[in-house]
Protein backbone atom coordinates (compact mmCIF):
# COMPACT_ATOMS: atom_id res chain seq x y z
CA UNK A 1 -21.22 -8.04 -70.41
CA UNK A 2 -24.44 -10.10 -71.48
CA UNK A 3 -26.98 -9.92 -68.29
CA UNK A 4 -26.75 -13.77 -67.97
CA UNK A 5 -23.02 -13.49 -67.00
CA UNK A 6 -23.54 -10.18 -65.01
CA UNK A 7 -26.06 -12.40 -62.73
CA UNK A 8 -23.28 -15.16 -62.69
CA UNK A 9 -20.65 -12.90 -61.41
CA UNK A 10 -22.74 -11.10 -58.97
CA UNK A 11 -24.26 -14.53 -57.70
CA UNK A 12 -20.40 -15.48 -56.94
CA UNK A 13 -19.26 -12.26 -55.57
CA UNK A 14 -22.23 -13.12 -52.96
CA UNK A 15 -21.03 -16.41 -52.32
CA UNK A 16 -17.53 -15.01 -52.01
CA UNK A 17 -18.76 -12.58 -49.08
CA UNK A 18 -20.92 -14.92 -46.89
CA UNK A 19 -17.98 -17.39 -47.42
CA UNK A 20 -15.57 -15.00 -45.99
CA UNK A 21 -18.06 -13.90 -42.99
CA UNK A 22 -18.04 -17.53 -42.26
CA UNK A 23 -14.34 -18.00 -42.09
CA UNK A 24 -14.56 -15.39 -40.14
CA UNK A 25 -16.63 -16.57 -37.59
CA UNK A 26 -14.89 -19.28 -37.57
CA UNK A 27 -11.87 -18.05 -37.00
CA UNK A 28 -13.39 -15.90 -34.23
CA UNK A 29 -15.22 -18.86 -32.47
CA UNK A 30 -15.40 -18.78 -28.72
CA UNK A 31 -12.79 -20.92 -26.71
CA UNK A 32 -13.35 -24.75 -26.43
CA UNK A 33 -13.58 -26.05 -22.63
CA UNK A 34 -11.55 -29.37 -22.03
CA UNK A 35 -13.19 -29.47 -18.83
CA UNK A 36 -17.05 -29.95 -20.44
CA UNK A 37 -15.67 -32.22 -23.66
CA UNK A 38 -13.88 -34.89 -20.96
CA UNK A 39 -16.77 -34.65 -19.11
CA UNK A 40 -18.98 -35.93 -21.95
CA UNK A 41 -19.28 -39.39 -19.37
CA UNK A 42 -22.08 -36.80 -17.24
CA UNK A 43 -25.40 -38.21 -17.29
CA UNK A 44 -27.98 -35.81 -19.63
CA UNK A 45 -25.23 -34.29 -20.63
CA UNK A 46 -24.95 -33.16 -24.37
CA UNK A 47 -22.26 -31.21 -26.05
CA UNK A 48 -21.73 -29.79 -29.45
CA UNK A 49 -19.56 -30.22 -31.80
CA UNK A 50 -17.77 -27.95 -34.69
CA UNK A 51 -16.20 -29.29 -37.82
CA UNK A 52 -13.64 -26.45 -39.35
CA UNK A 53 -13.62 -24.49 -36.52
CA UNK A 54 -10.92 -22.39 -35.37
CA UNK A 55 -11.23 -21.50 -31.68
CA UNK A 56 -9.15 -19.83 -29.74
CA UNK A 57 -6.91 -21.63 -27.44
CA UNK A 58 -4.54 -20.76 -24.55
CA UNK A 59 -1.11 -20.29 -24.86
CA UNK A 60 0.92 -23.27 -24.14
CA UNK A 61 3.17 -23.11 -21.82
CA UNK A 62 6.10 -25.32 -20.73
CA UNK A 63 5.79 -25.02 -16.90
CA UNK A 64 2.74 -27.48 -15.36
CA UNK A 65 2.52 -25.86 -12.02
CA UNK A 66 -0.44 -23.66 -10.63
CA UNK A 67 -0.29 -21.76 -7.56
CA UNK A 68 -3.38 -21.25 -5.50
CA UNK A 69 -2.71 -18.64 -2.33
CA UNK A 70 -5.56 -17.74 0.17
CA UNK A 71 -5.95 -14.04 0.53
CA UNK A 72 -8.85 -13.73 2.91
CA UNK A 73 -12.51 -14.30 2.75
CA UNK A 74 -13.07 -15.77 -0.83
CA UNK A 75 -10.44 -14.34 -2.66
CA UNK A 76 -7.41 -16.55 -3.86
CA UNK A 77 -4.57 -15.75 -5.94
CA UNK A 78 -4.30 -17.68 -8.93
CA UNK A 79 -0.59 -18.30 -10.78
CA UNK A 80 -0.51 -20.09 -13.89
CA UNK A 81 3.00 -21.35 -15.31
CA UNK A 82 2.95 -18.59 -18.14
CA UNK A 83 2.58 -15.76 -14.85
CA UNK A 84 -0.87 -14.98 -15.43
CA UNK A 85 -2.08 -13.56 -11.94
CA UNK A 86 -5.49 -14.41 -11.39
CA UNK A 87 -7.83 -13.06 -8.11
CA UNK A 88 -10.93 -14.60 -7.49
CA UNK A 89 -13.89 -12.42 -5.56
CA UNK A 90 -11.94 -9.56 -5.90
CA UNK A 91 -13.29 -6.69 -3.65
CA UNK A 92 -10.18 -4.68 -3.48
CA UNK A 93 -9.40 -5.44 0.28
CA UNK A 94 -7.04 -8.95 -0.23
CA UNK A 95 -4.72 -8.29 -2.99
CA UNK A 96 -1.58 -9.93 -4.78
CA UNK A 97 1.68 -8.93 -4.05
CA UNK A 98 1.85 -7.76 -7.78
CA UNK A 99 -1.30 -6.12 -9.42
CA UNK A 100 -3.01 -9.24 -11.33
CA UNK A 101 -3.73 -9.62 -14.57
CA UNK A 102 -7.58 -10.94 -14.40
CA UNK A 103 -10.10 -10.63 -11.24
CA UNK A 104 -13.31 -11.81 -10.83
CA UNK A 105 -15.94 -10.83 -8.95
CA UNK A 106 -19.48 -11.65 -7.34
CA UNK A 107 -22.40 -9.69 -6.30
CA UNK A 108 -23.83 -10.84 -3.50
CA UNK A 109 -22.07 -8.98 -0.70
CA UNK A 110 -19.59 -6.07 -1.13
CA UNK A 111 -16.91 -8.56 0.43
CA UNK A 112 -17.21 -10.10 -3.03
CA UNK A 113 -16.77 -6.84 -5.36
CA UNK A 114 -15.62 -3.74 -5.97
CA UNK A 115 -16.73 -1.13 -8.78
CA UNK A 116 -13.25 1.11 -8.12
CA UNK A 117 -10.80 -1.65 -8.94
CA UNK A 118 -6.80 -0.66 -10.19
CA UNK A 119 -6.92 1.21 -13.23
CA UNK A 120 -3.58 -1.09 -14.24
CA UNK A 121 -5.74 -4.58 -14.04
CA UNK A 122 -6.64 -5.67 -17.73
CA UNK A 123 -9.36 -8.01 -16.99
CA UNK A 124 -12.28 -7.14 -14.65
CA UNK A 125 -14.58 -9.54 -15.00
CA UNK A 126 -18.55 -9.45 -13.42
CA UNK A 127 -20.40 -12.43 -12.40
CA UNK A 128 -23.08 -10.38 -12.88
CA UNK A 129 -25.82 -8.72 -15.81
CA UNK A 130 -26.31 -5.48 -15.61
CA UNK A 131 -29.62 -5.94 -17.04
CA UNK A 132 -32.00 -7.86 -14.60
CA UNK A 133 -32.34 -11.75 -14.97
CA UNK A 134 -29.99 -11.92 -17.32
CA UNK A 135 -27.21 -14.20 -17.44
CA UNK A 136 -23.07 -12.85 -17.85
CA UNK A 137 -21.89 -14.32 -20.37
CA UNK A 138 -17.72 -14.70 -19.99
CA UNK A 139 -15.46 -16.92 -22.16
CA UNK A 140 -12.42 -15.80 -22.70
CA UNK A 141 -8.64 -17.02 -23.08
CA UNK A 142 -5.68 -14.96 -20.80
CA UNK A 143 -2.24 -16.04 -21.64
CA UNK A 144 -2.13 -19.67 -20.56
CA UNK A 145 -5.78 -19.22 -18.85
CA UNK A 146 -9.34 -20.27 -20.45
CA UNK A 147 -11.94 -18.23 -18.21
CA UNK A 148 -15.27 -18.81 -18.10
CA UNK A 149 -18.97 -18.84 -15.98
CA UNK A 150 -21.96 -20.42 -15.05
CA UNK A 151 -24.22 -18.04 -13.36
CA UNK A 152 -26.52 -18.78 -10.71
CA UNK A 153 -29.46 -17.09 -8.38
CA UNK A 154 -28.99 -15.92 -5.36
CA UNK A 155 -31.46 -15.05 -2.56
CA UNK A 156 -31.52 -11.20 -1.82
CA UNK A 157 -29.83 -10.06 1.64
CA UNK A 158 -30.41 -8.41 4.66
CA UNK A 159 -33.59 -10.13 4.95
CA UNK A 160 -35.85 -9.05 1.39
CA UNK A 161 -37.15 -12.38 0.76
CA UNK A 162 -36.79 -13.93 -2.61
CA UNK A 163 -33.76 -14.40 -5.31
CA UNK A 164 -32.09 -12.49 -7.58
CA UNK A 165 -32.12 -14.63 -10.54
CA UNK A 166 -28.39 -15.17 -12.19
CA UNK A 167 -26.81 -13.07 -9.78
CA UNK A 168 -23.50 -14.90 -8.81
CA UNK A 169 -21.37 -17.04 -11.42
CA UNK A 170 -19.64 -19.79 -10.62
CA UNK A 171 -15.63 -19.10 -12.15
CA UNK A 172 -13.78 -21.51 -14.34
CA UNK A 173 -10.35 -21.54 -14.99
CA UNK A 174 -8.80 -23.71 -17.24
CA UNK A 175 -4.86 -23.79 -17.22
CA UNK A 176 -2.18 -26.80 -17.40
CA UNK A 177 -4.66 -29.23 -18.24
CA UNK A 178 -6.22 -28.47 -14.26
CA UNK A 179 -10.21 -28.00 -14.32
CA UNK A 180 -10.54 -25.44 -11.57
CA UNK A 181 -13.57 -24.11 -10.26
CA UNK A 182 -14.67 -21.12 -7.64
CA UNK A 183 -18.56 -21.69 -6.47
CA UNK A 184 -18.73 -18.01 -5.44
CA UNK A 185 -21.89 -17.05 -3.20
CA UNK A 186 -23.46 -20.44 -4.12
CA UNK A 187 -26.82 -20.04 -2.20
CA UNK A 188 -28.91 -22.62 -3.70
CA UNK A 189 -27.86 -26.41 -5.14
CA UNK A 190 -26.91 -26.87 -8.36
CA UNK A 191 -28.92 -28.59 -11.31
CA UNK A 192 -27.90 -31.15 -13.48
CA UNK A 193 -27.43 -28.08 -16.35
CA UNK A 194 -25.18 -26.94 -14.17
CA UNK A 195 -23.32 -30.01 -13.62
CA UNK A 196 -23.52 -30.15 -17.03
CA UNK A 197 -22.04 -26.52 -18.22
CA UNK A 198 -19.35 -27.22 -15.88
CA UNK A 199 -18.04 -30.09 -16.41
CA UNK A 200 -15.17 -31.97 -14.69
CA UNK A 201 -13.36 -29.95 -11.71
CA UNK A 202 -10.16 -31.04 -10.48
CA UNK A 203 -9.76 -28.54 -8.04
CA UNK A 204 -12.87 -26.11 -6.05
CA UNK A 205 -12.87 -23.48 -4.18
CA UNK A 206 -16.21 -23.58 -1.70
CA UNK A 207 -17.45 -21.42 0.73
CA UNK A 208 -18.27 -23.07 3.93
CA UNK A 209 -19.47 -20.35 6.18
CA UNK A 210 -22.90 -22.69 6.72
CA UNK A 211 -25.60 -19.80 6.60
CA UNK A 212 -24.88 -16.85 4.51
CA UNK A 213 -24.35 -19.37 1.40
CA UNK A 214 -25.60 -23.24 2.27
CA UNK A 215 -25.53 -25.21 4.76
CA UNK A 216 -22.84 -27.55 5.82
CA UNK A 217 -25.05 -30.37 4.38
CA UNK A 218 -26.28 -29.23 0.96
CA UNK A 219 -22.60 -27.86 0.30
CA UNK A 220 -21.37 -31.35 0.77
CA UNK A 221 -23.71 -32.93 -1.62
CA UNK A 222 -22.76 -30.34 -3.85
CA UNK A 223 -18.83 -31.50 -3.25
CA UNK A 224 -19.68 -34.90 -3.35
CA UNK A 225 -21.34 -34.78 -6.71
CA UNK A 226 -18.32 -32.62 -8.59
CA UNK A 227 -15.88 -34.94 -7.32
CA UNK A 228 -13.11 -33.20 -7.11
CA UNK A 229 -9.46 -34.06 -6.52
CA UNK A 230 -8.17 -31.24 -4.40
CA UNK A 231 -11.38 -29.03 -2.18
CA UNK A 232 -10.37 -25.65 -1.00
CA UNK A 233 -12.31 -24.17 1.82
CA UNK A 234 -12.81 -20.55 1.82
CA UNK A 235 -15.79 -17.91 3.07
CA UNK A 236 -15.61 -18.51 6.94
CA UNK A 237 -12.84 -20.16 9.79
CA UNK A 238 -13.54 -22.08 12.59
CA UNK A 239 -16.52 -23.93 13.62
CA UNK A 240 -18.17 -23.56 10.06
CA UNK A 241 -14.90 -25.25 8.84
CA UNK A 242 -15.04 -28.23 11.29
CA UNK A 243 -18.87 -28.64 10.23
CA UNK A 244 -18.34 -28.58 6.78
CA UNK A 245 -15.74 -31.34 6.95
CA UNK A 246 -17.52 -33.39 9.33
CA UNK A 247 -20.38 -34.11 6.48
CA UNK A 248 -17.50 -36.29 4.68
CA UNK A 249 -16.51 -39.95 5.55
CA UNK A 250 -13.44 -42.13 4.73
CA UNK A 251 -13.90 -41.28 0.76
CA UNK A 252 -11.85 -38.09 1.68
CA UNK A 253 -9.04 -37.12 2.68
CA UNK A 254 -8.23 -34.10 5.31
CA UNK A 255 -5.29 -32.06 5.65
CA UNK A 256 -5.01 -28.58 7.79
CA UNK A 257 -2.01 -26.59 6.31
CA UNK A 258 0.40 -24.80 8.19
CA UNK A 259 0.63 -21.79 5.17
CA UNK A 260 -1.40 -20.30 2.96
CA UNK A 261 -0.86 -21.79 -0.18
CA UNK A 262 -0.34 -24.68 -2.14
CA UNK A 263 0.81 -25.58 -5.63
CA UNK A 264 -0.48 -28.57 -7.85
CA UNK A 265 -0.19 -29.87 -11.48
CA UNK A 266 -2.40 -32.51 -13.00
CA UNK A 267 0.64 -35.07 -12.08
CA UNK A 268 0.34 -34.38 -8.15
CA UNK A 269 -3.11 -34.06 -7.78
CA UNK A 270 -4.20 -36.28 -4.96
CA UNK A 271 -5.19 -39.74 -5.82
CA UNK A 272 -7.86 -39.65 -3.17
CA UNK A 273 -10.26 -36.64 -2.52
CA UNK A 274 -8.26 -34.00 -0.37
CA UNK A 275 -9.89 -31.33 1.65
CA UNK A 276 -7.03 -28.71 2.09
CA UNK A 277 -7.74 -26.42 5.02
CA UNK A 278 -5.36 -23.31 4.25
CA UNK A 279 -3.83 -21.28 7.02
CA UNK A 280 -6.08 -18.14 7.27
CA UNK A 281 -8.86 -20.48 7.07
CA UNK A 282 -8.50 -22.67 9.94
């Protein structure tokens, strides 16, 4: 072989490679939210976009229906129409009747983790960095279910002074076409990045408890502001409940429920905003 073709062919063997990494990559290219591309309306808001790509996508699924059940404290059962069993602030205490599938957890009290979870549960998933400041990083697809966070600080408890930067995440679960979100330990109010990374909720889950996250008031800005169809009070009963709700006017709607759960698809989601006390909560 002259060395003017040996240079050729090694010049397109090269190009053959990268090519293939890049397929690859492609082909390997983290989920695509629904819930931050229909949000593209948010002001400041800027979102990228991928020609060729091949992300992954959750499995369709011909049922429509989620389940949400309250557990206890800030943990709710999650069932998407493929059977994916989903438990949010998962400390091992409140569990599903059958061992779920995916849990996610939160570091700012031990009500909101556990390091000993089943052995059986596929999908443990940290709202937390094991390396200080950092952010987790979780986007992943379950089934029917895209999963991912937005992490935010938190202050440090029992009285230390200061925040932990990045140490809760904000959960959100994609599934049916439903936006849903869990706030978590949400101590501080969000930013318009965060607004912006996630996106359109249909549905939240938001602790109310007035003190040990926010205040009655800055949570209900925070509501306000996402906009959600269907808000699910968790993280305290009672009189922190009846505050909470007090801080909204005629724009909302207010239901207490005589069980625990409740079951929605993007069809029957409430037309005007519904806060949906569940029993357990009350």
């Amino acid at each position: 072989m002259r060395p003017q073709h040996l240079v050729l062919a090694i010049a397109c063997l090269a190009a053959f490679i990268v090519s293939g990494r890049a397929a690859t990559a492609q082909e390997q290219r983290a989920p695509v939210s629904q819930c931050q591309a229909i949000a593209q309306t948010l002001p400041k808001a800027t979102f990228a976009s991928f020609s060729g790509a091949q992300p992954v996508t959750p499995a369709v699924s011909e049922g429509e229906d989620v389940k949400f059940t309250f557990l206890g404290h800030s943990t709710f059962e999650i069932d998407t129409p493929a059977g994916i069993i989903i438990a949010t602030d998962y400390n091992g205490w409140y569990r599903p009747a059958a061992l779920p599938d995916v849990v996610t957890m939160n570091k700012a009290h031990t009500t909101h983790f556990t390091l000993t979870p089943e052995p059986g549960i596929k999908h443990v998933l940290h709202g937390w960095s094991d390396v200080p400041g950092e952010a987790a990083k979780i986007d992943l697809v379950v089934g029917d279910a895209h999963i991912r966070n937005i992490a935010t600080d938190i202050r440090f408890s029992y009285g230390l002074g200061g925040s932990q930067q990045n140490g809760n995440s904000i959960f959100v679960f994609e599934i049916a076409g439903l936006c849903i979100g869990h706030l978590g330990h949400l101590h501080y109010e969000l930013t318009d990045t965060h607004y912006t990374e996630i996106g359109r909720l249909d549905v939240v889950m938001v602790p109310v408890d007035g003190g040990l996250t926010m205040g009655a008031d800055s949570m209900s800005r925070v509501i306000k502001r996402l906009r959600s169809s269907l808000i699910l009070p968790m993280h305290r009963r009672g009189p922190p409940v009846n505050a909470f709700v007090a801080m909204f006017g005629k724009d909302f709607d207010v239901a207490y429920a005589p069980d625990d759960s409740i079951t929605v698809s993007m069809r029957t989601l409430p037309k005007k905003p519904l806060i949906y006390v569940m029993k357990g909560v009350q």
